[in-house]
Protein backbone atom coordinates (compact mmCIF):
# COMPACT_ATOMS: atom_id res chain seq x y z
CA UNK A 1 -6.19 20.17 19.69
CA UNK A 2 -2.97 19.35 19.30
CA UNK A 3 -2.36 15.13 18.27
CA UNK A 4 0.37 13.59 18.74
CA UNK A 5 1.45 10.36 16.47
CA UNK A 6 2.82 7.20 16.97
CA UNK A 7 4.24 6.22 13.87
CA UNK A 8 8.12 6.69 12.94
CA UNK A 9 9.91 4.33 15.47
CA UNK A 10 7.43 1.97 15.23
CA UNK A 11 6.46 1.87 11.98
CA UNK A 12 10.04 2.03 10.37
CA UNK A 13 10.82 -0.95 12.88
CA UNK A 14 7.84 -3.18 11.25
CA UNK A 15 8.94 -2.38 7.89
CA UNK A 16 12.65 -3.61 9.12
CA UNK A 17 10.64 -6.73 9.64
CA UNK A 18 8.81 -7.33 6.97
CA UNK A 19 11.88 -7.43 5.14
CA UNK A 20 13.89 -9.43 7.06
CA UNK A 21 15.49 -12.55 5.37
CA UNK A 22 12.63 -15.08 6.26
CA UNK A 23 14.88 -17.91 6.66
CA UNK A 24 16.36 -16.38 9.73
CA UNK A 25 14.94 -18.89 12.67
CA UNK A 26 13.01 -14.64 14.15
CA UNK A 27 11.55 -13.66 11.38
CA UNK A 28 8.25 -13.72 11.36
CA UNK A 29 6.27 -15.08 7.84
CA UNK A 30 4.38 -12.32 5.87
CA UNK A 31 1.10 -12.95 4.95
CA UNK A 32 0.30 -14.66 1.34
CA UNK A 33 -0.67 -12.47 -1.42
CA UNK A 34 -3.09 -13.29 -4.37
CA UNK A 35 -1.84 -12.36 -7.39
CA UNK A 36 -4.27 -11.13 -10.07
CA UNK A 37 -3.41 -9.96 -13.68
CA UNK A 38 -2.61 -5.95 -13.06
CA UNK A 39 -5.49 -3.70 -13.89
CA UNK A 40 -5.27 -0.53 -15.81
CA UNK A 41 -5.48 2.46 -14.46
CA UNK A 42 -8.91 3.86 -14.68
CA UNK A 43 -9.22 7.64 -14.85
CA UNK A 44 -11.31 9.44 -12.17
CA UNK A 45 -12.40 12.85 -11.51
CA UNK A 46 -9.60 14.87 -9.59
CA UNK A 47 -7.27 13.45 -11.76
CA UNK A 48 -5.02 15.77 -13.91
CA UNK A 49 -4.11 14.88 -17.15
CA UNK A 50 -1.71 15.71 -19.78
CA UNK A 51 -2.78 15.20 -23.59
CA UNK A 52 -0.52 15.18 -26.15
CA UNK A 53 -1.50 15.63 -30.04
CA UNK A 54 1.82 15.03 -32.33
CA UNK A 55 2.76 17.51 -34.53
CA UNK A 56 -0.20 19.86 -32.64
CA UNK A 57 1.25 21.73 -30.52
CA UNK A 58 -1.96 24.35 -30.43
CA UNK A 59 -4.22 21.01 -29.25
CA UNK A 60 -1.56 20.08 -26.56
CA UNK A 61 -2.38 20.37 -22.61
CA UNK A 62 -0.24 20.01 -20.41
CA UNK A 63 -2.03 20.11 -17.26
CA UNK A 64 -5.82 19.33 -17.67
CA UNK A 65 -8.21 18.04 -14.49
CA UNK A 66 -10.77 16.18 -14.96
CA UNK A 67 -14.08 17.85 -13.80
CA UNK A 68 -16.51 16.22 -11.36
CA UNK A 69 -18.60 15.28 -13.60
CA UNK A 70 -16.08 13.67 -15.13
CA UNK A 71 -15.26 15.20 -18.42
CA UNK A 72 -12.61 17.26 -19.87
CA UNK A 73 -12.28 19.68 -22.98
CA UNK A 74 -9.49 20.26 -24.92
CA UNK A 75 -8.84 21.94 -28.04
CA UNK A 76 -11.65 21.03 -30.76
CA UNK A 77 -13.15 18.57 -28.56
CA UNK A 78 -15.61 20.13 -25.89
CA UNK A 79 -17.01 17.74 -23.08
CA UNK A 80 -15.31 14.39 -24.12
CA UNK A 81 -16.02 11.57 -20.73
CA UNK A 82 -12.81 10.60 -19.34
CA UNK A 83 -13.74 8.88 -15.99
CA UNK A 84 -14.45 5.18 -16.05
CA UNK A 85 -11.84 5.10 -19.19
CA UNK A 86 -8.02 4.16 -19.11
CA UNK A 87 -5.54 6.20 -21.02
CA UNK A 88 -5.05 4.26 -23.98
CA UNK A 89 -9.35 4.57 -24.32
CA UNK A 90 -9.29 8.09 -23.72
CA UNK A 91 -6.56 8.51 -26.30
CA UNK A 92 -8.87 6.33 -28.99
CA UNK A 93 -11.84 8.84 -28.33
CA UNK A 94 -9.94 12.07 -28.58
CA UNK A 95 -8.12 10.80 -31.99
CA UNK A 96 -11.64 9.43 -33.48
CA UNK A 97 -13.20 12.94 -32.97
CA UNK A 98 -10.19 15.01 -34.21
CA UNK A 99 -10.06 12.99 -36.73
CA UNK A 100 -12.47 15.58 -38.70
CA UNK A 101 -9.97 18.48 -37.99
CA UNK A 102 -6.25 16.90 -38.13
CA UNK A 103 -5.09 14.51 -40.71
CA UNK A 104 -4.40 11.27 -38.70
CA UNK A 105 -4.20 12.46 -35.21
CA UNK A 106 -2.00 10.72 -32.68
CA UNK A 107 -2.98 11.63 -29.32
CA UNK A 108 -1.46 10.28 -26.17
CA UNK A 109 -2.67 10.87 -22.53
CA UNK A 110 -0.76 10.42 -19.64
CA UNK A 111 -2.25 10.70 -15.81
CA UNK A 112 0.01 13.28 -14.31
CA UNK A 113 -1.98 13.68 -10.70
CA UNK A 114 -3.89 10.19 -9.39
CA UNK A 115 -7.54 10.22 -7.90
CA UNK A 116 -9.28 7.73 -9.26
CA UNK A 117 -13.22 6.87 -9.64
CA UNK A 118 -14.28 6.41 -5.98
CA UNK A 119 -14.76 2.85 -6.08
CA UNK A 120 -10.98 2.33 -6.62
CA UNK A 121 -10.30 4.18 -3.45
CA UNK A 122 -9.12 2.85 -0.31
CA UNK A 123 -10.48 5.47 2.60
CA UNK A 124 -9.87 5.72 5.84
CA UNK A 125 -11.24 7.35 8.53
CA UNK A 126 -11.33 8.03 12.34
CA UNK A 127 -8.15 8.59 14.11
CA UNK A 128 -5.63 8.20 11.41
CA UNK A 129 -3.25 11.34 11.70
CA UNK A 130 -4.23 12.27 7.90
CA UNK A 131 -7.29 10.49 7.10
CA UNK A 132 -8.35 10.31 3.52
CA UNK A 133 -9.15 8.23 0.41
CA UNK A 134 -6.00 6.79 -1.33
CA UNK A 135 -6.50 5.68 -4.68
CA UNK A 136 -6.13 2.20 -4.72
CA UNK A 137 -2.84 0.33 -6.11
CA UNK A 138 -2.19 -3.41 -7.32
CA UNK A 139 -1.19 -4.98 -4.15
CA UNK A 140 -2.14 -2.10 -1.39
CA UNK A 141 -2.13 -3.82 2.29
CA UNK A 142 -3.14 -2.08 5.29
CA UNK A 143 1.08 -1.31 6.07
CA UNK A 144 0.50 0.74 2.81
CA UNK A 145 -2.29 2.35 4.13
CA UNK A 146 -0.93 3.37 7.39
CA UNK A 147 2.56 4.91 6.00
CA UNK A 148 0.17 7.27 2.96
CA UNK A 149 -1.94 7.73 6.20
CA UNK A 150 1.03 8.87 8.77
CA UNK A 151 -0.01 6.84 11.50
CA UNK A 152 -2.09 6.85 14.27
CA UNK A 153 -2.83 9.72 16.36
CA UNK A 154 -2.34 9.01 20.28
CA UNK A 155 -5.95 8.65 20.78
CA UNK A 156 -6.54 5.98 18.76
CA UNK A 157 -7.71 2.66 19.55
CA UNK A 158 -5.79 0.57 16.84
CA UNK A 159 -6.93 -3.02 18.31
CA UNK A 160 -10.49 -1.99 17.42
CA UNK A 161 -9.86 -1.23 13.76
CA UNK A 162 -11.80 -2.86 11.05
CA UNK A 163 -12.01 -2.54 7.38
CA UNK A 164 -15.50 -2.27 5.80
CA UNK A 165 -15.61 -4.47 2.45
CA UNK A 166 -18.49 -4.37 0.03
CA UNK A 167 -19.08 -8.07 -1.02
CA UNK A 168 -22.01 -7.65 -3.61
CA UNK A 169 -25.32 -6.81 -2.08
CA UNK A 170 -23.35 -6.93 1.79
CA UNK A 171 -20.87 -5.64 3.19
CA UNK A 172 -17.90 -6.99 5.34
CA UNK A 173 -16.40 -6.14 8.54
CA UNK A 174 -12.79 -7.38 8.87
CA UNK A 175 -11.78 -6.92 12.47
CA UNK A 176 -7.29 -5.75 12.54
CA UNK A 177 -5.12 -4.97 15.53
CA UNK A 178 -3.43 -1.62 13.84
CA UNK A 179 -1.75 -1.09 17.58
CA UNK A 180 0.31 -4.45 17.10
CA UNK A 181 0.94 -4.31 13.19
CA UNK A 182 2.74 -0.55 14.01
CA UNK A 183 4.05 -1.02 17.58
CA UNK A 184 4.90 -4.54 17.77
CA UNK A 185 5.64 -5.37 14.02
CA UNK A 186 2.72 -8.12 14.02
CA UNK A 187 2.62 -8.68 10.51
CA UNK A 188 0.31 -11.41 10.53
CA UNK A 189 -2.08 -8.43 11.25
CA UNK A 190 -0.84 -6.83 7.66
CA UNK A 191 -3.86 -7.33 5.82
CA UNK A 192 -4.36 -6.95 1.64
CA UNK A 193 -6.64 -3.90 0.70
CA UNK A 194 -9.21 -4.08 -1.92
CA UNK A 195 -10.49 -1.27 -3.94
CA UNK A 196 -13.81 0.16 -2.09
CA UNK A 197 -12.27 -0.95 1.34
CA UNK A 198 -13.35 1.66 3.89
CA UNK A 199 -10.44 1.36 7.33
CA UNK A 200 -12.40 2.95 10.04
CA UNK A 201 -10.10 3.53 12.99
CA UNK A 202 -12.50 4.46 16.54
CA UNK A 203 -11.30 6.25 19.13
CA UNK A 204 -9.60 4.89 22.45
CA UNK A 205 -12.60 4.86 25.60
CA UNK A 206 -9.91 7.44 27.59
């Protein structure tokens, strides 16, 4: 079935609005942000990496994904864990155990493709145009969301969106009116997105 998408007009005319000089007597007040100290980038599997070893060219990859269970091999080093560690860990562990091959190793490893673990994904579901999981970035809102998401498709009922949000042992439903965030440039409705968030967006009755 073909689905159409309301998203370009609309959507470009919110983001016109969000940044809109907010002492203008229209514009309309974004929503506060909390600011938190910027976590590290945790590896996941999916991810492709690139490992460096200096002056080792023969221990080099430059394109390397990380497996589903989570571990990689490279050169010397067979099944080393890379999910649930950041780079600069990763790097540590790959230098201690060349360490009995190669004088001094300096390894660097940079994250060439994103996934991340899956409870640093934002996903999103229902009648999204492309639904998926997004790995999750330091101040994500739901505006993010939408634009990595393309949109709504025509069926969907936006005004009956909700985010699910795991808060410990329960979880959270957060109601948001998608329809007037991306139509009507309500950004009152632009909500901040927390790793783990699930958006589920239902389908319109008809």
């Amino acid at each position: 079935m073909l689905r159409a998408v309301w998203f370009l007009p609309s959507l470009a005319a919110c983001v016109l609005m969000a940044g809109c000089d907010a002492s203008a007597p229209s514009a309309v007040p974004a929503p506060s942000v909390e600011q938190g100290p910027v976590a590290e980038y945790v590896i996941g599997p999916g991810d492709v990496l690139s490992i460096f070893v200096y002056g080792a060219d023969k221990l080099s990859v430059g394109e390397l994904p990380v497996r589903p269970d989570g571990r990689i091999s490279v050169p010397l080093v067979p099944d080393v864990m890379a999910a649930g560690k950041t780079s600069t860990e990763l790097s540590t562990e790959i230098a201690s155990r060349l360490k009995k091959y190669v004088n001094d190793p300096n390894v660097t490893v940079m994250v060439k493709q994103f996934q991340g673990p899956a409870d640093r994904q934002v996903r999103v579901i229902g009648e999204a145009a492309d639904p998926q999981a997004i790995p999750f970035r330091q101040n994500m809102s739901i505006l993010d969301v939408m634009i990595a998401t393309k949109g709504l498709t025509r069926f969907a009922a936006g005004n009956r969106a909700f985010i699910l949000r795991r808060m410990g042992a329960t979880e959270k439903r957060i109601p948001v009116h998608l329809s007037d965030l991306i139509k009507d440039g309500d950004i009152s409705q632009n909500i901040m997105m927390r790793p783990g968030d699930t958006l589920i967006i239902p389908q319109s009755y008809f």
